[in-house]
Protein backbone atom coordinates (compact mmCIF):
# COMPACT_ATOMS: atom_id res chain seq x y z
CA UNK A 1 -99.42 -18.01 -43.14
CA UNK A 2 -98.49 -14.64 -45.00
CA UNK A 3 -98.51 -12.49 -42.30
CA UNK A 4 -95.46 -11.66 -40.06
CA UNK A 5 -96.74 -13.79 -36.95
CA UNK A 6 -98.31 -16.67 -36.77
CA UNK A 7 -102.44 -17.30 -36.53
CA UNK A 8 -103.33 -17.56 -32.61
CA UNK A 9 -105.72 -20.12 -33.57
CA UNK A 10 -103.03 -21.72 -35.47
CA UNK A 11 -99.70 -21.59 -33.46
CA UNK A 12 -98.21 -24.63 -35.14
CA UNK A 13 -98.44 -23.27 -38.95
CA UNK A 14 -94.95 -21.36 -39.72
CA UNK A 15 -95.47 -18.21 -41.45
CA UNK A 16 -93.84 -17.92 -45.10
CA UNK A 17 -91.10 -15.65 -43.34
CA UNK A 18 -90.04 -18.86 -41.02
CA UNK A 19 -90.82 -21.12 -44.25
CA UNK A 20 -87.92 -19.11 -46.50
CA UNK A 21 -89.51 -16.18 -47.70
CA UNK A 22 -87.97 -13.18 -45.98
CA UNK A 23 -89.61 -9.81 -45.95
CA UNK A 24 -92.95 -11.54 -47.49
CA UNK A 25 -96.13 -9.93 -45.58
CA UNK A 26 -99.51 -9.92 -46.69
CA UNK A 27 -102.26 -9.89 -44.18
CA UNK A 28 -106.63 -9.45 -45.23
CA UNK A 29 -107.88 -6.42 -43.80
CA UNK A 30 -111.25 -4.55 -43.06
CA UNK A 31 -111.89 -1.88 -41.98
CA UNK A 32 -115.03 0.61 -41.48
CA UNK A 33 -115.25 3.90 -43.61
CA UNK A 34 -117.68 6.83 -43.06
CA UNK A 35 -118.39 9.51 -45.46
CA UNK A 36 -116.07 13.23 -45.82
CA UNK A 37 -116.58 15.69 -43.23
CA UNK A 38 -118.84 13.54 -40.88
CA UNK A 39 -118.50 15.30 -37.87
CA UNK A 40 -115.16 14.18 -35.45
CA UNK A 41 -118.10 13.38 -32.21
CA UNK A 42 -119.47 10.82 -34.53
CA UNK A 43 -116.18 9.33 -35.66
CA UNK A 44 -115.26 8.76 -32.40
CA UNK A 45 -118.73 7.08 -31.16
CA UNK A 46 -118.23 4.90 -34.20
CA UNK A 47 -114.93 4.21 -33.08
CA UNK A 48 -115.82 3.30 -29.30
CA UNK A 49 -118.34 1.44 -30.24
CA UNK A 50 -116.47 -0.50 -33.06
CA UNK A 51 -113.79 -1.25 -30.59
CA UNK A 52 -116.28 -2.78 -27.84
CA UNK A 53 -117.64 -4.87 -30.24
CA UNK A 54 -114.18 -6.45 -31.26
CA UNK A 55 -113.18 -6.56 -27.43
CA UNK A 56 -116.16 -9.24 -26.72
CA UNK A 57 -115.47 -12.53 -25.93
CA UNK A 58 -118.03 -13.57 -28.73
CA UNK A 59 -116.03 -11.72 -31.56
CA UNK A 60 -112.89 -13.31 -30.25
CA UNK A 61 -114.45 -16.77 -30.50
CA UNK A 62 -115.85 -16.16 -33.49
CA UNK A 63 -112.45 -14.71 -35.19
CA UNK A 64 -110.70 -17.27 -33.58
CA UNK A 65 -112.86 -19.89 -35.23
CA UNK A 66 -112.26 -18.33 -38.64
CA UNK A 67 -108.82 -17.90 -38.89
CA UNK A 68 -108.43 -14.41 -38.13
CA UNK A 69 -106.75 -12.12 -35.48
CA UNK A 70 -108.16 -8.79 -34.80
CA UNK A 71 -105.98 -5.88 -35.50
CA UNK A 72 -108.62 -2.87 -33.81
CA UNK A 73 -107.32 0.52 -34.80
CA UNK A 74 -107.98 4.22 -34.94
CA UNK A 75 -108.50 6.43 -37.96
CA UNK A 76 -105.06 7.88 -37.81
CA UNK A 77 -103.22 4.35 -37.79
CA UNK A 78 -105.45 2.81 -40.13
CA UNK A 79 -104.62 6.17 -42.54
CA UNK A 80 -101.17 4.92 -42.16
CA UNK A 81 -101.41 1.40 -42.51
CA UNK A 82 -103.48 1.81 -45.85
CA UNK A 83 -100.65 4.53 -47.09
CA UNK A 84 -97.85 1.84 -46.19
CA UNK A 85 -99.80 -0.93 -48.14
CA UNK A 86 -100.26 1.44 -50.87
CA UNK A 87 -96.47 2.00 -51.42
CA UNK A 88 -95.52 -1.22 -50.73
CA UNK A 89 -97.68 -2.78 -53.47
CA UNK A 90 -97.41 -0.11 -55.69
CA UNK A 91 -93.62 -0.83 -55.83
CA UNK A 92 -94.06 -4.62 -56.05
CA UNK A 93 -96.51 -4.13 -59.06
CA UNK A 94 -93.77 -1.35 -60.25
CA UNK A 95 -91.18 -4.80 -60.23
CA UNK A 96 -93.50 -7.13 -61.65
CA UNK A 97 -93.75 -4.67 -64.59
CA UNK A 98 -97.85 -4.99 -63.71
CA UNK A 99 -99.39 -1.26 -65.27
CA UNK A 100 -101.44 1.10 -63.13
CA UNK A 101 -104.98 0.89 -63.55
């Protein structure tokens, strides 16, 4: 498990952290995008309605059943989630010695 907690659906399996790994996190993300300058109204019904979807009992059975945990958020955390992740592997490909592309 890579991520800082363990799975829900898999409370038994230690995460690398517990395993010996300190400070390793690495979780698979996705997220929904919509083009520059769309209009803040429609952000936000996006949003809403992104949100209900996720808070169903169907998507939680169905993410449960796959191995992931849902991690809703709004624009402005998701901006700073993706900025974090950017930094933080930009430095660990800065160690490895692994070029910008």
């Amino acid at each position: 498990m890579t991520s800082d907690k363990r799975l829900t659906s898999r409370p038994d399996t230690p995460t690398l952290q517990e395993s010996g790994f300190p400070g390793y996190f690495m979780v698979n993300w996705t997220a929904a995008f919509a083009p520059a300058r769309t209009p803040k109204p429609v952000l936000h019904k996006l949003e809403q309605a992104i949100v209900e979807i996720y808070s169903t009992r169907e998507s939680a059975e169905f993410l449960a059943r796959t191995n992931w945990d849902v991690f809703v958020s709004g624009a402005d955390e998701l901006r700073r989630f993706q900025l974090a992740e950017i930094r933080r592997w930009s430095e660990a490909a800065e160690q490895a010695g692994i070029p910008k592309q």
